[in-house]
Protein backbone atom coordinates (compact mmCIF):
# COMPACT_ATOMS: atom_id res chain seq x y z
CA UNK A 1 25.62 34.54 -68.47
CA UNK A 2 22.90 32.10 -68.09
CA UNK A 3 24.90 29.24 -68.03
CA UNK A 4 27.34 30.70 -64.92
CA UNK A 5 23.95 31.77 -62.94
CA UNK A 6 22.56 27.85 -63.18
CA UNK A 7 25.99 26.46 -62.48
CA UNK A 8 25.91 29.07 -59.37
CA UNK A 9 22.02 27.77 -58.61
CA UNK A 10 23.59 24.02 -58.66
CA UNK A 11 26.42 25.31 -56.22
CA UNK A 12 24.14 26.23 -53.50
CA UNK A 13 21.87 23.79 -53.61
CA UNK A 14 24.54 21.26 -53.03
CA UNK A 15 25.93 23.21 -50.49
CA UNK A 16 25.64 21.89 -47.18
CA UNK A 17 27.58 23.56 -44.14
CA UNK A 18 28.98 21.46 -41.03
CA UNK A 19 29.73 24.68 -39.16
CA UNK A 20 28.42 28.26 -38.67
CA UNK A 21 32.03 29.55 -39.55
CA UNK A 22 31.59 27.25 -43.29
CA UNK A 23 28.01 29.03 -43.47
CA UNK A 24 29.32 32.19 -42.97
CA UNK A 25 32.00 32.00 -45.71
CA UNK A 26 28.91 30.81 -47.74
CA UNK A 27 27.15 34.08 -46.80
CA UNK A 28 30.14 36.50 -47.63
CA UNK A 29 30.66 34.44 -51.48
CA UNK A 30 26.90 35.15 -52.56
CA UNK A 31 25.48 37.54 -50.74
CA UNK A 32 27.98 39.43 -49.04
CA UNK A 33 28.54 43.30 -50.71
CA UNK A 34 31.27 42.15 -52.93
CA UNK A 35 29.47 39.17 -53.43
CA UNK A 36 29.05 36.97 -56.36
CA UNK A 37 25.06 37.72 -56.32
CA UNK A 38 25.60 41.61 -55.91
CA UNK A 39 28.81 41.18 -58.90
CA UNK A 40 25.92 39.32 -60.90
CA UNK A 41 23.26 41.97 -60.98
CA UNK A 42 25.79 44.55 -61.57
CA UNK A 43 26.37 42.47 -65.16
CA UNK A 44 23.05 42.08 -65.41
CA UNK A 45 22.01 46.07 -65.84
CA UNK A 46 24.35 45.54 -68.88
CA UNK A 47 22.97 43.25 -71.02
CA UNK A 48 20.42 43.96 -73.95
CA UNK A 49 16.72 44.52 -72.92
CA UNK A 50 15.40 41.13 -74.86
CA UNK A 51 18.12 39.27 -72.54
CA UNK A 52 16.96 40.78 -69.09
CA UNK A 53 13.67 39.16 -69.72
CA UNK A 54 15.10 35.79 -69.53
CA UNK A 55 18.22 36.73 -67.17
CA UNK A 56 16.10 38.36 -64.67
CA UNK A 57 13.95 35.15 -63.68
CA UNK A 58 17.18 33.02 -63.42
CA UNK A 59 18.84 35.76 -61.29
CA UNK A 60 16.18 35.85 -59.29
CA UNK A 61 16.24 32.95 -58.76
CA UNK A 62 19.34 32.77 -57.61
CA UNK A 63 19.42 34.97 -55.05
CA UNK A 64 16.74 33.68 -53.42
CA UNK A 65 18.33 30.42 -53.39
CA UNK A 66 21.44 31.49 -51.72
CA UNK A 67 19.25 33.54 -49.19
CA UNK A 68 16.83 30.61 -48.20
CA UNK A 69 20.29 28.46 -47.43
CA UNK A 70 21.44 30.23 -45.48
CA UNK A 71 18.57 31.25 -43.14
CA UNK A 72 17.96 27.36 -42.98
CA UNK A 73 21.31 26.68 -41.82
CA UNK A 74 21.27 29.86 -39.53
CA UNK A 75 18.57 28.82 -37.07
CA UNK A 76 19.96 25.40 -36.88
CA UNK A 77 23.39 26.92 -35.78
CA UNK A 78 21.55 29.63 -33.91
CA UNK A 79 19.72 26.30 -32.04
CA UNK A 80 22.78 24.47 -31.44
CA UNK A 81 24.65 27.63 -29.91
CA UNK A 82 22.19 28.30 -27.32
CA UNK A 83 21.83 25.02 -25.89
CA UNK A 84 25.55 24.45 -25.98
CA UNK A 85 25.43 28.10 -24.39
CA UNK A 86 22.92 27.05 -21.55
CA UNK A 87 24.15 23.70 -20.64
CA UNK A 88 27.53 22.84 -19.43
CA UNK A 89 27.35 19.05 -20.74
CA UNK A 90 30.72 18.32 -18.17
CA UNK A 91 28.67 19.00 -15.20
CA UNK A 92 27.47 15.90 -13.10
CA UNK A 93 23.55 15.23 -13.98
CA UNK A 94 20.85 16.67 -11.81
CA UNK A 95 19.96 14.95 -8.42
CA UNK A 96 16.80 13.07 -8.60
CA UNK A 97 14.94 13.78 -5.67
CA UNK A 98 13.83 10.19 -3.61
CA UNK A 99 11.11 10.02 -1.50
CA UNK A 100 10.45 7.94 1.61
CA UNK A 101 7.68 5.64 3.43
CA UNK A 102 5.63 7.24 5.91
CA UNK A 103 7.07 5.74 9.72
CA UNK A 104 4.18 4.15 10.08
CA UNK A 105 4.02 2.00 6.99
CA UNK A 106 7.30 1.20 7.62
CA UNK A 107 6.80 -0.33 11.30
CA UNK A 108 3.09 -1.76 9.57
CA UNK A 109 5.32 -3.78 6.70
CA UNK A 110 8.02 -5.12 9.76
CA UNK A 111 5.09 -6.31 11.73
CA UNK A 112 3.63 -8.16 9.10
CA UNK A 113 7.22 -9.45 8.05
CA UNK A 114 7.58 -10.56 11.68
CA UNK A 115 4.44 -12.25 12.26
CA UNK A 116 4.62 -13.99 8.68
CA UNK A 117 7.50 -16.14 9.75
CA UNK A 118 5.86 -17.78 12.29
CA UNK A 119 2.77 -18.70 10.23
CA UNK A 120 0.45 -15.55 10.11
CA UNK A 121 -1.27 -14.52 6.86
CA UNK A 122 -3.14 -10.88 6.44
CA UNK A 123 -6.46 -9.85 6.71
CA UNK A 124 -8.79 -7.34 6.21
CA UNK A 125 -11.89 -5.62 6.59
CA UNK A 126 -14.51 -2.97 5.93
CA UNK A 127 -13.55 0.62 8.17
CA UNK A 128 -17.85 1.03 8.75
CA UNK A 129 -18.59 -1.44 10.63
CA UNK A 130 -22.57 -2.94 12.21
CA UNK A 131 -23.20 -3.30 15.52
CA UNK A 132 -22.66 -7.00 15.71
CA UNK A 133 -19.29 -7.02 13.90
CA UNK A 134 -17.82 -4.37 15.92
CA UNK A 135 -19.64 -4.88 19.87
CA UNK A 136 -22.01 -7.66 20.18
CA UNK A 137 -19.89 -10.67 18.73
CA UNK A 138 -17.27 -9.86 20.76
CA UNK A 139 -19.12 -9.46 23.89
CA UNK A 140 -19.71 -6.27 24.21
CA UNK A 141 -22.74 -5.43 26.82
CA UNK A 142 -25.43 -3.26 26.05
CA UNK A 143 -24.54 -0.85 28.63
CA UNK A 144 -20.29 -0.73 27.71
CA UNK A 145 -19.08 2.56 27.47
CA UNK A 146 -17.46 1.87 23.98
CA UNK A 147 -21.28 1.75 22.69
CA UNK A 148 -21.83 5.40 23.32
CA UNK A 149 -21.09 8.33 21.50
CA UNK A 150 -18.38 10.07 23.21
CA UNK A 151 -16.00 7.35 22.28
CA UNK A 152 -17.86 6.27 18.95
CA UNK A 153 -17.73 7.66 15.69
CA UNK A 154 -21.50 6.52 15.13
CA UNK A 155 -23.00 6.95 11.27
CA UNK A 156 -26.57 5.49 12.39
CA UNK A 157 -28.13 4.84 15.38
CA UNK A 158 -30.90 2.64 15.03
CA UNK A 159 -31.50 1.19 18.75
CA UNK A 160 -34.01 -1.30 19.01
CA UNK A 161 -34.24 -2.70 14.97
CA UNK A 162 -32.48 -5.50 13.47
CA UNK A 163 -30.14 -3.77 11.73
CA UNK A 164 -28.62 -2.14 14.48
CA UNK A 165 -25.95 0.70 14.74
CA UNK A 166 -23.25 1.57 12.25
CA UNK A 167 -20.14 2.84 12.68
CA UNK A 168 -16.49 3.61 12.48
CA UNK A 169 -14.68 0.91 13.33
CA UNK A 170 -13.20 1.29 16.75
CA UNK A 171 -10.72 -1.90 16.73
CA UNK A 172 -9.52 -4.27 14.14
CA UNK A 173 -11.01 -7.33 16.01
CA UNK A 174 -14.33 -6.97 13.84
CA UNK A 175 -12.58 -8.36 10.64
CA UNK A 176 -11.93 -11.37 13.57
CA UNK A 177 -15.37 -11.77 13.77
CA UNK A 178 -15.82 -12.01 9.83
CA UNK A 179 -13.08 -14.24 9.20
CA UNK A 180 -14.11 -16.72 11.78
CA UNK A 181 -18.31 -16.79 9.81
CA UNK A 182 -16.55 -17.24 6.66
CA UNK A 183 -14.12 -20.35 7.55
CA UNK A 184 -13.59 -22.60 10.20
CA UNK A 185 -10.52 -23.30 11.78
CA UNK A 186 -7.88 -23.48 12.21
CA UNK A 187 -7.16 -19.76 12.45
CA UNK A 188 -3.56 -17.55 12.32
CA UNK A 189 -4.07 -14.40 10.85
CA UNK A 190 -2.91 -10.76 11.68
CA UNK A 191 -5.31 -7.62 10.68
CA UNK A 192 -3.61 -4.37 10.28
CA UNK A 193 -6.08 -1.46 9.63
CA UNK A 194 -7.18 2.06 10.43
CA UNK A 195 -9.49 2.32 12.99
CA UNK A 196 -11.76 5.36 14.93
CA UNK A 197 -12.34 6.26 18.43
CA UNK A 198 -13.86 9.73 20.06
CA UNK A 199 -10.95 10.70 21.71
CA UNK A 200 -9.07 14.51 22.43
CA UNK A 201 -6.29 14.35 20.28
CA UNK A 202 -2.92 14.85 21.94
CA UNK A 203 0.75 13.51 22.19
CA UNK A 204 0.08 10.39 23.29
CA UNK A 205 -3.52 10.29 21.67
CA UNK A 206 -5.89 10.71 18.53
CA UNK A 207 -9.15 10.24 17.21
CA UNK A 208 -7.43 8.41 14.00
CA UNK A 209 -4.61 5.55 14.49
CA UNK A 210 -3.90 2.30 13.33
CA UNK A 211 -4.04 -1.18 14.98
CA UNK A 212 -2.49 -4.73 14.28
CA UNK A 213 -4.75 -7.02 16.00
CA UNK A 214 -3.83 -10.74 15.72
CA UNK A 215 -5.77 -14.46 15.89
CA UNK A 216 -5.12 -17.78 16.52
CA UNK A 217 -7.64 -20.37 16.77
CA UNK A 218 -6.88 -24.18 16.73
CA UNK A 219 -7.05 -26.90 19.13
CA UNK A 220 -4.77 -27.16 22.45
CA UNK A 221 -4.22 -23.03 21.78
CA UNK A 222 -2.93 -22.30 25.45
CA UNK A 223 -1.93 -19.07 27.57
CA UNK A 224 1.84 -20.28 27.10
CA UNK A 225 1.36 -19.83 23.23
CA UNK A 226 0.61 -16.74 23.40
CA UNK A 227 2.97 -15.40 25.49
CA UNK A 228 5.79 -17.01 23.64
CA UNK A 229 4.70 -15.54 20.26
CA UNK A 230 4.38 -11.90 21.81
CA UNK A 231 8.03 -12.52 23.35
CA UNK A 232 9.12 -13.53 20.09
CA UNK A 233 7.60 -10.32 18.56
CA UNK A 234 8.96 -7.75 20.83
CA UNK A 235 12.73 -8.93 20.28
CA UNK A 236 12.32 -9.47 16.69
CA UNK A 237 11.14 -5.77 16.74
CA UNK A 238 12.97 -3.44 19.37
CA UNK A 239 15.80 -6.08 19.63
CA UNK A 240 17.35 -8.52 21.92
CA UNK A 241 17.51 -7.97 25.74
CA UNK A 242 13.83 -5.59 25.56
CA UNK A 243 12.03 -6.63 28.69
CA UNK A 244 8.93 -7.63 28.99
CA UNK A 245 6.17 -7.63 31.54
CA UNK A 246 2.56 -9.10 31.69
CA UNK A 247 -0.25 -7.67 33.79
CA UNK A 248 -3.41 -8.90 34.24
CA UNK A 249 -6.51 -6.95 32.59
CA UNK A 250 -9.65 -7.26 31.83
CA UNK A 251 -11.32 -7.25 28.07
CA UNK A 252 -14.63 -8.06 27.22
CA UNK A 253 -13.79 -10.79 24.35
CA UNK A 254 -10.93 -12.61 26.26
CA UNK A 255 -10.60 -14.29 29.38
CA UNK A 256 -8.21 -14.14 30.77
CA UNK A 257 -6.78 -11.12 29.65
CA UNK A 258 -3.55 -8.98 29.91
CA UNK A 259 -1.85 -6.23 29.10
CA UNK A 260 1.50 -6.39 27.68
CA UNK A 261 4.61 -3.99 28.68
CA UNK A 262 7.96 -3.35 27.27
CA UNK A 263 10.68 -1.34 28.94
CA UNK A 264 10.90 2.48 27.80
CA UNK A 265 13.06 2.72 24.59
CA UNK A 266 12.92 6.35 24.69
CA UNK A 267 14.05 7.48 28.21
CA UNK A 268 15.48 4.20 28.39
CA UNK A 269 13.46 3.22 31.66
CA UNK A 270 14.68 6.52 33.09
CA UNK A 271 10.75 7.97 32.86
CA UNK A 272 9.23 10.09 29.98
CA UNK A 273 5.93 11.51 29.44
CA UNK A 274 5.64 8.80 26.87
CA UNK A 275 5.74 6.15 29.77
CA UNK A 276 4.64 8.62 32.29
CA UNK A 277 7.26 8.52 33.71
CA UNK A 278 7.24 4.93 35.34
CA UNK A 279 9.34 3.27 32.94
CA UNK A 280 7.53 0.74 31.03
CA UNK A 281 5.04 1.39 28.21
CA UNK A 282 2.23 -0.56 27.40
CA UNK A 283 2.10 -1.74 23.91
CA UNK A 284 -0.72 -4.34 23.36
CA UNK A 285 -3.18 -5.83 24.87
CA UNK A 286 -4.17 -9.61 24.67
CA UNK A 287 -5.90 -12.84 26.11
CA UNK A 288 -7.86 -15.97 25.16
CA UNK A 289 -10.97 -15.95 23.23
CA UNK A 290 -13.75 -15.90 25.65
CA UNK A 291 -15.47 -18.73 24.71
CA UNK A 292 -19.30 -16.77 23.91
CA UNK A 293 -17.02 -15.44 21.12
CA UNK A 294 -16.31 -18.70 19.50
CA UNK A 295 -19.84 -19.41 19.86
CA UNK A 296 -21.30 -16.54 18.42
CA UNK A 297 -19.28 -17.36 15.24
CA UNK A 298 -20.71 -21.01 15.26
CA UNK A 299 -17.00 -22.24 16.51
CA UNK A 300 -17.39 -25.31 18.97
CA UNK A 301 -15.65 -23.98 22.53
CA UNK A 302 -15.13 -27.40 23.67
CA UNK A 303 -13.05 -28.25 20.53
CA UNK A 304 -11.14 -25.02 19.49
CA UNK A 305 -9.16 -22.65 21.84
CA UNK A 306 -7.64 -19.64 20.40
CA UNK A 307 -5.48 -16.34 21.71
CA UNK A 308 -6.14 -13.12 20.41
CA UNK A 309 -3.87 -9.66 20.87
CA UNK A 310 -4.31 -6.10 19.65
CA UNK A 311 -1.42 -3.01 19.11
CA UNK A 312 -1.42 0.43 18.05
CA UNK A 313 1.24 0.81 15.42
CA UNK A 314 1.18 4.20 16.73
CA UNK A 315 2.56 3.79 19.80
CA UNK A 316 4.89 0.79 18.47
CA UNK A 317 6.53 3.57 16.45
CA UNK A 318 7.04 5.95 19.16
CA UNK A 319 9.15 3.69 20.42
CA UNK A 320 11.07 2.24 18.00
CA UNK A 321 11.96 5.87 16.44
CA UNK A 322 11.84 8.01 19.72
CA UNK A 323 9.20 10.11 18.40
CA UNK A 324 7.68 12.01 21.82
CA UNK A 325 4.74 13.76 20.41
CA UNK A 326 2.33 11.15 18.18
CA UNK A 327 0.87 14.36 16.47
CA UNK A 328 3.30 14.56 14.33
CA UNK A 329 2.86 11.57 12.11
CA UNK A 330 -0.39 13.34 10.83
CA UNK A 331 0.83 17.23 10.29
CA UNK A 332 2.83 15.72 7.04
CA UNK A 333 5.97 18.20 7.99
CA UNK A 334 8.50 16.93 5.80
CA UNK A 335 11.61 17.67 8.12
CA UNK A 336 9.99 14.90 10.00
CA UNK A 337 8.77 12.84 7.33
CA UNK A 338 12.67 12.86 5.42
CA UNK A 339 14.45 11.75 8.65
CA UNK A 340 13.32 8.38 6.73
CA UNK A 341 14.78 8.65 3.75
CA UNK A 342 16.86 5.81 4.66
CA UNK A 343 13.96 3.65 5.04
CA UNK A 344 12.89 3.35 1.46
CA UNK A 345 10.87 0.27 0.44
């Protein structure tokens, strides 16, 4: 009898099942009622007392041989059976969900493409900006109404000392003023950035926006220069056929100065309260350097000429998406924000 329960004990451990229905039978043979286990200890309450000492250990052992295989194989099986249960493997995988650029980084990056391929690089500069980076250099007087605090964002205010005020920047054109300390000319850069002014935030307004402001400094830099570059700009960006209209302005670090206009793109000239309703929208203004600019940044006047032009890509988005209400590209409401899905960089 002890032989046939070791050649039993060498059965199942070489057993190994490649279903649950083989694992199964396996139960039923050894440990099932009729079983060759149960048939075993029925024998085994026959044999002489002196042989149940030795039989009992082996039969034992045994049994709990068979039983350990097959709970080892069951949870396996039991695994296999649920995921098989919970996924269909013939369905089509899940949709990965793609997000999209914000509108405004989008217009930002075609700007910057634009401008590139006639010769402008990037720069940049600090958003808290002195008082001689962001008013004086450029010509700001004492008494302009930019310099007070219903259109600043001021951090300091230390009238009268050296150091001067601080503040958030209100335009791009201070990182102007640091590029032309640092180098000398010639100059053709662009400077996209965020900038602050202390204004009532509505649809065609707010006290947060962004600005492309753009420089070019080199000898013989004439009027016609600029103009040419700003009328290749607007129909590289809202397309050929855009008119385009120049009116004279008035800014304190060019002269002379202009504001540019483009026809509506969102009533289509018809009059919106985008383009209150005339028509045209202003987009950017622009001008040559006044010459105490160049001077204040040790640039000779006599030698150098430069143009300089600033944008809100705020308002250059309006128009290029029809977007009527510029409070909306700061409320992060995605039915807005996935209308640009299409747009992914």
């Amino acid at each position: 009898m002890q032989s046939k329960i070791e050649g039993y004990i060498a059965e199942i451990k070489a057993f190994v099942p490649t279903s649950a229905d083989e694992l199964e039978q396996f139960r039923i043979k050894f440990l099932g009622r009729k079983g060759i286990i149960g048939d075993l200890f029925e024998e085994f309450k026959t044999v002489s007392p002196e042989e149940k000492r030795l039989l009992g250990k082996v039969l034992n052992e045994c049994k709990q041989a068979a039983e350990a295989k097959f709970n080892d194989f069951k949870e396996s099986f039991t695994q296999e059976s649920d995921i098989a249960s919970a996924i269909d493997l013939t369905l089509p995988g899940m949709p990965v969900a793609v997000g999209s650029r914000h509108p405004l980084s989008l217009v930002r990056k075609e700007i910057v493409e634009i401008f590139s391929r006639i010769g402008f690089t990037v720069a940049e500069g600090p958003e808290i900006e002195d008082d001689w980076h962001n008013f004086s250099a450029l010509n700001f007087p004492e008494e302009h109404p930019a310099r007070d605090m219903q259109d600043t964002f001021f951090i300091e205010k230390n009238s009268g000392s050296e150091k001067g005020d601080v503040a958030l920047r209100t335009h791009t054109s201070s990182v102007q003023v640091r590029m032309m300390e640092a180098g000398k000319p010639p100059f053709r850069s662009i400077m996209p950035g965020r900038v602050f002014r202390n204004e009532a935030i509505s649809a065609r307004a707010h006290c947060i926006f962004h600005q492309v402001e753009g420089l070019y400094i080199d000898e013989n830099v004439s009027f016609a220069d600029l103009k040419q570059t700003l009328y290749y700009f607007v129909q590289e960006l809202f397309g050929k056929g855009t008119e385009v209209r120049f009116r004279p302005s008035f800014f304190p670090f060019t002269e002379p100065s202009a504001e540019m206009d483009i026809s509506c793109k969102i009533c289509g000239g018809e009059g919106c309260n985008v383009c209150k309703y005339s028509g045209w929208v202003e987009i950017l203004g622009c001008g040559m350097v006044d010459p105490n600019v160049l001077e204040n940044c040790n640039i000779d006047p006599e030698k150098y000429t430069g143009f300089a032009f600033g944008m809100g890509i705020e308002r250059i988005t309006m128009l290029k998406y029809q977007i009527k209400d510029l409070r909306l590209f700061f409320e992060n409401d995605l039915r807005f924000l996935k209308q640009f899905k299409s747009e992914i960089i």
